[in-house]
Protein backbone atom coordinates (compact mmCIF):
# COMPACT_ATOMS: atom_id res chain seq x y z
CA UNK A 1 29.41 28.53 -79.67
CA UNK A 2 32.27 25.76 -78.77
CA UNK A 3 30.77 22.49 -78.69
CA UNK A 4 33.87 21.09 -77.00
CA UNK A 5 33.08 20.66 -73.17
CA UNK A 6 35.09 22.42 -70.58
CA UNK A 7 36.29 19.89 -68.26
CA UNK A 8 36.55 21.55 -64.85
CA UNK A 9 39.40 19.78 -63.61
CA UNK A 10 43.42 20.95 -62.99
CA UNK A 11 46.34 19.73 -64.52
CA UNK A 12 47.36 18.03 -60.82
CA UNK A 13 43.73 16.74 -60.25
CA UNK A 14 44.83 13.41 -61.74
CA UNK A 15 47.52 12.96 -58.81
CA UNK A 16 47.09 11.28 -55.85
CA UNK A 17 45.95 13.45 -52.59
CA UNK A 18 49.14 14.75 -50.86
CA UNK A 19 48.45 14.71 -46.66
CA UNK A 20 50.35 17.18 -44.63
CA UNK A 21 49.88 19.51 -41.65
CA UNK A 22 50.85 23.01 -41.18
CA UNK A 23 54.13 24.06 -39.31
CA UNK A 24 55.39 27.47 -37.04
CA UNK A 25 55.31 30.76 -39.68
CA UNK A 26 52.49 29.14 -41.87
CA UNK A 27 54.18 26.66 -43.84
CA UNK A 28 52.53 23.28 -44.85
CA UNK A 29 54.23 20.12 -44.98
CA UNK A 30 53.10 17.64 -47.31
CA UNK A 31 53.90 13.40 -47.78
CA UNK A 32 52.40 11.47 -50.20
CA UNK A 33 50.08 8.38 -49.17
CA UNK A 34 51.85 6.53 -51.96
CA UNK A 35 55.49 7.09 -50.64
CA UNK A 36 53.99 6.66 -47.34
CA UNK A 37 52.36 2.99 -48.23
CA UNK A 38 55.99 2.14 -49.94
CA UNK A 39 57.66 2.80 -46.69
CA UNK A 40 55.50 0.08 -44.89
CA UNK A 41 55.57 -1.97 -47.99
CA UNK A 42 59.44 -2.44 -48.08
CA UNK A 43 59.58 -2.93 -43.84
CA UNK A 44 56.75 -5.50 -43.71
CA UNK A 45 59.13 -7.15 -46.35
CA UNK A 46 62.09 -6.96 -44.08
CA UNK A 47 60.01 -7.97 -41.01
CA UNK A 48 58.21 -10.92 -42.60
CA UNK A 49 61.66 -12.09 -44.46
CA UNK A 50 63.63 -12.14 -41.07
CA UNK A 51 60.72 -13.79 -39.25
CA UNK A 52 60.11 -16.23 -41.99
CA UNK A 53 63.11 -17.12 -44.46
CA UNK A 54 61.03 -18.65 -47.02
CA UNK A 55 59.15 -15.45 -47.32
CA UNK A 56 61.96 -13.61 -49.61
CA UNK A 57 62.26 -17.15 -51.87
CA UNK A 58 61.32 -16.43 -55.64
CA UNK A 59 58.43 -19.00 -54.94
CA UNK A 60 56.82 -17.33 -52.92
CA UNK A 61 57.27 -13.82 -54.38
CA UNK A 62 55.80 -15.26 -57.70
CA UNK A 63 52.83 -16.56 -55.71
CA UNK A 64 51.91 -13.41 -54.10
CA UNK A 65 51.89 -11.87 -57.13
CA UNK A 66 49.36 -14.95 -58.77
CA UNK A 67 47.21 -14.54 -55.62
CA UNK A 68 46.74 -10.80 -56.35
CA UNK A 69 46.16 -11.15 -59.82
CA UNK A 70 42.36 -11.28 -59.35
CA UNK A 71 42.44 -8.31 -56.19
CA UNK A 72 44.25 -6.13 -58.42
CA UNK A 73 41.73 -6.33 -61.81
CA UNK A 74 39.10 -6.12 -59.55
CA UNK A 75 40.71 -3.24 -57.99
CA UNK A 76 41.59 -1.41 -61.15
CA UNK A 77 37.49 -0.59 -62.24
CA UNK A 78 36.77 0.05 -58.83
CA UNK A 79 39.54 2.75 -58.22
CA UNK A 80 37.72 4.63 -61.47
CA UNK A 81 34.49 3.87 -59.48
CA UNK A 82 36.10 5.89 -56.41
CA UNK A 83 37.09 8.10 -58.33
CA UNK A 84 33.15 9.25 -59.49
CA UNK A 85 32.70 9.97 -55.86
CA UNK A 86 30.49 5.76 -55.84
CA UNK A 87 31.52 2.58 -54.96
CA UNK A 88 30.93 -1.31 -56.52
CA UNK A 89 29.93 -3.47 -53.77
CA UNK A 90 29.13 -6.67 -55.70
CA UNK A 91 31.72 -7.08 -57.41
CA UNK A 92 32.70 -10.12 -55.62
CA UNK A 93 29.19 -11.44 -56.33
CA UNK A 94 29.13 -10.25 -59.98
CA UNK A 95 32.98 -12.37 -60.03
CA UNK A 96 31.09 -15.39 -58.62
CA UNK A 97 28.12 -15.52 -60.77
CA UNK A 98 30.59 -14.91 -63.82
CA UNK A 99 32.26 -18.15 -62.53
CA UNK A 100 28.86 -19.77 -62.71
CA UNK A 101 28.34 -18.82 -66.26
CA UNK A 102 31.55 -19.94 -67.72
CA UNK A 103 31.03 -23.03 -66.07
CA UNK A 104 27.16 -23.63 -67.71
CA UNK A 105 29.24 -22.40 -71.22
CA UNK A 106 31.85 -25.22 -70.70
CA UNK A 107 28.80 -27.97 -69.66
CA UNK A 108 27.34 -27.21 -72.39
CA UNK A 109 29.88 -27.67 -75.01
CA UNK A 110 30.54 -24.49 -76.13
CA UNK A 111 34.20 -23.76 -77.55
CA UNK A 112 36.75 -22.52 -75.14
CA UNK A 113 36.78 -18.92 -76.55
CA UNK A 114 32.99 -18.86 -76.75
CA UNK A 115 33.10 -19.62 -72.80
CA UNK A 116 36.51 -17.22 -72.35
CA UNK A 117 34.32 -14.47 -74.25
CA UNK A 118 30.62 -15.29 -72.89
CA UNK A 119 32.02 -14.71 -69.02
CA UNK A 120 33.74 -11.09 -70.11
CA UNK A 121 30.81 -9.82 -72.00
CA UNK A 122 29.00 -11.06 -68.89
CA UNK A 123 30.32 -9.60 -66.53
CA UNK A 124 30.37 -6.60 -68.24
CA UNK A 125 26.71 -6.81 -68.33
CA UNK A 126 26.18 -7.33 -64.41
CA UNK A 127 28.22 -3.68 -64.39
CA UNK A 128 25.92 -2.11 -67.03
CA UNK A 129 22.81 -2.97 -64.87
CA UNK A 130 25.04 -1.22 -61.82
CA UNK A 131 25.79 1.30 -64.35
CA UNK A 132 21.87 2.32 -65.33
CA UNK A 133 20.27 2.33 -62.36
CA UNK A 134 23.38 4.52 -60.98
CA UNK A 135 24.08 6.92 -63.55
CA UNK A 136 20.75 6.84 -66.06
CA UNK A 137 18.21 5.88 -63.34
CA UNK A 138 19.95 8.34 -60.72
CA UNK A 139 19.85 6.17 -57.70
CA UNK A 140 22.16 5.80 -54.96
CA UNK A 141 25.17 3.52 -55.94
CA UNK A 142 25.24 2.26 -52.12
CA UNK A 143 21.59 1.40 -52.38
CA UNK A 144 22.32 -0.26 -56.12
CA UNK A 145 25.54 -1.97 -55.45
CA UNK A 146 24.32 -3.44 -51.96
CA UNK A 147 21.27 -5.11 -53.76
CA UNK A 148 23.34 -6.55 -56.21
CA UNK A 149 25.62 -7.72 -54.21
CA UNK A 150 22.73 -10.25 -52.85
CA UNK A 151 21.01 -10.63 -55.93
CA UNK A 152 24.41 -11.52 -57.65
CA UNK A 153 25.10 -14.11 -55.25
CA UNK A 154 21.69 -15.70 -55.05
CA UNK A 155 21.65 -16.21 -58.82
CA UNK A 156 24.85 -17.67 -58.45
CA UNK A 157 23.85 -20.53 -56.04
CA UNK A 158 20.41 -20.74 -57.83
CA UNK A 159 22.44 -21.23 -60.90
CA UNK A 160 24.93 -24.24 -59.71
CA UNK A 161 22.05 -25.88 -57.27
CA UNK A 162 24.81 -24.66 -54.62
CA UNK A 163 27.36 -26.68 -56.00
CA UNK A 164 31.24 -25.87 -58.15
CA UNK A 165 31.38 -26.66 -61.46
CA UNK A 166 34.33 -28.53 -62.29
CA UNK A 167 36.38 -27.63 -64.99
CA UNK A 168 39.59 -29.61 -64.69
CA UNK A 169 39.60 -30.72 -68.18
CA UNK A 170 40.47 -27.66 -69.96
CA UNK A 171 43.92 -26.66 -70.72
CA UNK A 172 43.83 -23.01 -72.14
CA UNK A 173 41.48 -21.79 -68.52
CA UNK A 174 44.22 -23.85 -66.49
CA UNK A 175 46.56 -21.70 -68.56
CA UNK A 176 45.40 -18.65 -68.05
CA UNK A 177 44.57 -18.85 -64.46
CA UNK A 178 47.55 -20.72 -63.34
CA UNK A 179 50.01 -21.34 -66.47
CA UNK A 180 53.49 -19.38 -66.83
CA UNK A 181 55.68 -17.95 -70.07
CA UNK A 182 58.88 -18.75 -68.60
CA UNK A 183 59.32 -17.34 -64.65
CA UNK A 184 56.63 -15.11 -64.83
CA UNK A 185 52.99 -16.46 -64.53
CA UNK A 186 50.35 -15.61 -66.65
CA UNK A 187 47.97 -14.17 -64.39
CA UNK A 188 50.53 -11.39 -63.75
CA UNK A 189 51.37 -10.55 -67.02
CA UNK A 190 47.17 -10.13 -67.78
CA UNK A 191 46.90 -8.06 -64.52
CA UNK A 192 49.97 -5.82 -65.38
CA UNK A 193 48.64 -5.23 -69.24
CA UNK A 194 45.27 -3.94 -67.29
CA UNK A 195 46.81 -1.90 -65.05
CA UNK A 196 48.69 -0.69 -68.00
CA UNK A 197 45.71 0.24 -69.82
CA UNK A 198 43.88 1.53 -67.10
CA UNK A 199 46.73 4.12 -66.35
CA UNK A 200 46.07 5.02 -69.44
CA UNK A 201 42.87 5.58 -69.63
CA UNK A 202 43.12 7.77 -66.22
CA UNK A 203 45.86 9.75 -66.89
CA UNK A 204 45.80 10.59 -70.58
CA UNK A 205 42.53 10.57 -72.34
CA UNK A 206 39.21 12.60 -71.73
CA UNK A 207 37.17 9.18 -70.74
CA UNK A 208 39.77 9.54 -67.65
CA UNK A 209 39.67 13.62 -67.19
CA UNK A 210 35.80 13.00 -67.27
CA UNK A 211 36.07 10.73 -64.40
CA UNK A 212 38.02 13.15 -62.21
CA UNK A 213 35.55 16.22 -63.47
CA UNK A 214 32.59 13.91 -61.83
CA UNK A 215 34.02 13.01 -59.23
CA UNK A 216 35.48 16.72 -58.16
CA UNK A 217 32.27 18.27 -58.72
CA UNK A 218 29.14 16.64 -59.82
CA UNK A 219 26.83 19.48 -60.84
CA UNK A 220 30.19 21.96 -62.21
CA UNK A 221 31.14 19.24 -65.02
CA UNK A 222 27.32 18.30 -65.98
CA UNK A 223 27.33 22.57 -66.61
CA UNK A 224 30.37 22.53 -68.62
CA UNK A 225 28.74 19.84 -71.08
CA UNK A 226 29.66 16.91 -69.50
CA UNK A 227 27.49 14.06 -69.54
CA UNK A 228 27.48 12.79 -66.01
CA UNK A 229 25.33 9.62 -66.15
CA UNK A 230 27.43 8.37 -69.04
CA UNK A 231 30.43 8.77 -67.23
CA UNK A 232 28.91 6.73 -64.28
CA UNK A 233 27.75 4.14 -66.61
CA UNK A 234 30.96 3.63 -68.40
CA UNK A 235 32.83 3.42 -64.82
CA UNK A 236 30.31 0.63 -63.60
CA UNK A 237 30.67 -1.07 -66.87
CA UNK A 238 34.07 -1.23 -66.76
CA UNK A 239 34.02 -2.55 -63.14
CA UNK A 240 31.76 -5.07 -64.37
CA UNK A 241 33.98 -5.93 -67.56
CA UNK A 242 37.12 -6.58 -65.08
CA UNK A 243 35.03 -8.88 -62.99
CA UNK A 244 34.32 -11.13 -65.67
CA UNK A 245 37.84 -11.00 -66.70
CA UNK A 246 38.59 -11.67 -63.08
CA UNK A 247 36.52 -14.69 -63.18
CA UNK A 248 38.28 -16.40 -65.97
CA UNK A 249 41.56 -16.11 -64.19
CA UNK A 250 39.85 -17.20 -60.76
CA UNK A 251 38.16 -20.38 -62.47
CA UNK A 252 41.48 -21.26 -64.12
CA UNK A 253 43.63 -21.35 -61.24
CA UNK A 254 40.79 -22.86 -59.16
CA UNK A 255 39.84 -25.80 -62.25
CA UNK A 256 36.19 -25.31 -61.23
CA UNK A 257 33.64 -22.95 -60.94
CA UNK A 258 31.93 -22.02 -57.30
CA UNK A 259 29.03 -19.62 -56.22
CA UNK A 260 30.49 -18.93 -52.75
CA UNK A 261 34.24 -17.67 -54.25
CA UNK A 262 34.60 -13.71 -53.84
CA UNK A 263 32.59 -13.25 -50.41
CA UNK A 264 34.13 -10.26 -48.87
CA UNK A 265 36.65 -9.24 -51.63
CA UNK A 266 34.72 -6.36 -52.33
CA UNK A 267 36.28 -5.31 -48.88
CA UNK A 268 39.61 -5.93 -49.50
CA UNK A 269 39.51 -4.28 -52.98
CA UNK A 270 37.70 -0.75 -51.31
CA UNK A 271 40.09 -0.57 -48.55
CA UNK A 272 42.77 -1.21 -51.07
CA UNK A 273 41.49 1.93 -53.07
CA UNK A 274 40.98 4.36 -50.01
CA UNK A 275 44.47 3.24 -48.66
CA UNK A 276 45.86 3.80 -51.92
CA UNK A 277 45.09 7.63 -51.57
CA UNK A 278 41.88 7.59 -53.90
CA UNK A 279 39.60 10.04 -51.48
CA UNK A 280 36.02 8.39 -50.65
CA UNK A 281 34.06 11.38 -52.20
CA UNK A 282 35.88 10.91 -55.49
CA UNK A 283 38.08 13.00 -57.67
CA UNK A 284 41.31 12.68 -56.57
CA UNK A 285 43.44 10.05 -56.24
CA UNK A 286 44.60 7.28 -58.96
CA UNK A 287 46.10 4.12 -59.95
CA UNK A 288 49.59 4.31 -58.35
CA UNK A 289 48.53 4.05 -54.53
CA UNK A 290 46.15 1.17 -55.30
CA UNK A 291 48.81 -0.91 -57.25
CA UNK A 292 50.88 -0.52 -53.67
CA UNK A 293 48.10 -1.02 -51.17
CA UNK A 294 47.29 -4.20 -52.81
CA UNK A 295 50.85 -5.36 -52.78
CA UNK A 296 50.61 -4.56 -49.26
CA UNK A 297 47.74 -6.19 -48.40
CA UNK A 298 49.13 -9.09 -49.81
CA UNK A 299 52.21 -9.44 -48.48
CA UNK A 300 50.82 -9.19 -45.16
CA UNK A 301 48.21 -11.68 -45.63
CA UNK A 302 50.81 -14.01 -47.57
CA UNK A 303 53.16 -13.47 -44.20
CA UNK A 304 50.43 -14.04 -41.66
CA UNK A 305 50.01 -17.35 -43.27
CA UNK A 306 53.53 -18.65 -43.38
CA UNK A 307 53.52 -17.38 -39.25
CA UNK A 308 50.32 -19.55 -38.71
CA UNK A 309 48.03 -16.67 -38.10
CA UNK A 310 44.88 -18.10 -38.29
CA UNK A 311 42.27 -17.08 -41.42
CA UNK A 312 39.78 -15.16 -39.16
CA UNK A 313 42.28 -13.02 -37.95
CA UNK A 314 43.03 -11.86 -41.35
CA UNK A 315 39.75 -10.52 -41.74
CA UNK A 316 39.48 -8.91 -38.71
CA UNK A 317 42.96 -7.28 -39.98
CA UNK A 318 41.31 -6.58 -43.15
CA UNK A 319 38.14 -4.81 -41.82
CA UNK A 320 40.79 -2.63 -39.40
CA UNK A 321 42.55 -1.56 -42.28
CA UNK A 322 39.25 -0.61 -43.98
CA UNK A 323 38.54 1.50 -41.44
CA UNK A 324 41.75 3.35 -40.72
CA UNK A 325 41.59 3.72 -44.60
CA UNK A 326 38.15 5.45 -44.17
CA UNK A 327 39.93 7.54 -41.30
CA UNK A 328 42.80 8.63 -43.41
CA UNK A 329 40.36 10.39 -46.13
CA UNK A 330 38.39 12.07 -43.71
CA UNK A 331 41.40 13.59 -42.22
CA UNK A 332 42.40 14.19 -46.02
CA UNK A 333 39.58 15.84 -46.98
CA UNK A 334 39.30 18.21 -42.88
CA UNK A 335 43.02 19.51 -44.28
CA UNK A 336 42.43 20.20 -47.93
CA UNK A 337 39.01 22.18 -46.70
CA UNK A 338 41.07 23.70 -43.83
CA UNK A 339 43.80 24.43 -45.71
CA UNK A 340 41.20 26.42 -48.18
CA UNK A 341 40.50 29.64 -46.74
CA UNK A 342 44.32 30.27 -45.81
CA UNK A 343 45.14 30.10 -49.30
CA UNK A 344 42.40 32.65 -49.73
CA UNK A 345 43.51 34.66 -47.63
CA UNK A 346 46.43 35.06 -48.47
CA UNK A 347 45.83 35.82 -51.81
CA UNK A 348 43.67 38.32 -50.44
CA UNK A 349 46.41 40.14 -48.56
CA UNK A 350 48.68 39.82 -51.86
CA UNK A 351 51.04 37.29 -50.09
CA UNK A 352 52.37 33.76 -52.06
CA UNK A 353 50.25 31.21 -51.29
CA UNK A 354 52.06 28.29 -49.42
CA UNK A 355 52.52 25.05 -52.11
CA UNK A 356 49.88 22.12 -51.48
């Protein structure tokens, strides 16, 4: 008998969900989110750059990008969280309380690598416990991941008596949260190796077909050998990992450490990840559309500040984009299962199947 596992999932399961509605004589069109998200991308550039002319300056291009930094790591475990058909909802608590603990590392005296290391292995721990109660215990991630969320944060303040942390003094966290190798800042060159690796992972090695086979079909890849709660683990671990990578950049560019950072990022990173074209219920979707919806969600919020807009508003922007993000995958997900039984029967009738 083969002891390889089958992995139930096709060779275009990896790409992100293609949209599209049927036209006279049976033939679909189709647009991908991603080219879709581009589009807005490059006019909100326009718009905001004619509005504001400091907008386009190299400046303020470079500081987009060093805002986004910690958005986009976070972003990148949570996308391969998506992706198992779950979501991480603490991990702008888990980012927070990693904060704390680099801080108590530094107070205490511990060398800066000890503190650089201690944060990432913690964080990576706060995703484990995610990680066994989701994929070992069997509970409900929503159920797991909301709990955290307020545990997370509780320990935090509990932690630093309610206060930051100051960590002005140290050099190599000031460098890698807000240092630069020539014009480009360090925080961006970390985020793009991540998003480098994480593509990676996704696209071409089993960890990442694994991920897609759990997320497609649950019950289908735990029959064809997979093992289904170690695939969840790994995902929450990894989500974990990247917030405590997160936090290191966050305290560096901040030169302290504070309980209350992170409070509603978990938002902004899940509508980043459904607006990206990674579907809700998992297994479809990728990397590609979450790199742009992140962009986009920061150039907007990076242009509603330079036009005065005040904060609140951008949340209230930020929950409607959650939403129409939520909106856009159920209409995703009516087509594809629409679009089903024509193939069928079609085949059926021994006519060619219209491309998806």
């Amino acid at each position: 008998m083969n002891s390889q596992p089958v992995i139930p999932v096709g060779k275009n399961r990896s790409r992100t969900p293609s949209a599209g509605v049927r036209v006279r004589g049976g033939r679909r069109f189709t647009f991908d989110p991603r080219l879709t998200l581009a589009i807005v991308l490059v006019v909100m550039i326009v718009l905001f750059s004619i509005l504001q002319p400091v907008f386009l300056t190299q400046g303020n291009l470079l500081n987009i990008l060093r805002l986004q930094a910690v958005p986009m790591i976070l972003a990148v475990g949570m996308t391969m969280v998506v992706l198992t058909g779950g979501a991480d909802l603490s991990v702008g608590s888990a980012l927070a309380l990693s904060g704390i603990v680099a801080g108590i590392l530094y107070l205490s005296g511990m060398p800066i690598w000890v503190v650089i290391g201690g944060t990432v292995l913690f964080g990576a721990v706060l995703g484990a416990a995610n990680g066994f109660l989701v994929g070992i215990v069997g509970m409900s991630f929503f159920v797991v991941t909301l709990g955290t969320l307020s545990a997370y944060r509780s320990l935090a303040l509990v932690a630093s008596d309610g206060s930051a942390i100051q960590m002005s003094g140290e050099r190599v966290l000031l460098f890698l949260g807000d240092g630069s190798l020539g014009w480009l800042p360090v925080p961006v060159l970390i985020t793009a190796i991540i998003v480098l690796l994480g593509y990676v992972a996704l696209a071409h090695t089993g960890w990442g077909r694994r991920i897609y086979a759990v997320g497609s079909n649950p019950e289908a890849a735990r029959l064809s050998g997979i093992r289904v709660g170690r695939v969840l683990f790994s995902v929450y671990l990894v989500s974990g990992l990247l917030a405590g990578v997160a936090a290191v950049i966050q305290v560096g560019r901040l030169t302290s450490a504070s309980p209350l950072v992170g409070q509603g990022l978990e938002l902004q990173v899940i509508a980043a990840v459904l607006l990206g074209g990674t579907v809700l219920s998992g297994g479809s979707g990728g990397l590609g559309g979450t790199i742009i919806a992140v962009l986009l969600l920061g150039v907007l919020q990076n242009g509603l500040t330079l036009s005065g807009v005040p904060d609140y508003w951008q949340g209230a922007i930020t929950g409607a984009i959650l939403i129409i993000a939520v909106y856009l995958d159920h209409v995703q997900r009516k087509q594809r299962s629409s679009f089903a039984p024509m193939k069928k029967r079609r085949r059926a009738l021994g006519s060619p199947a219209p491309s998806a």
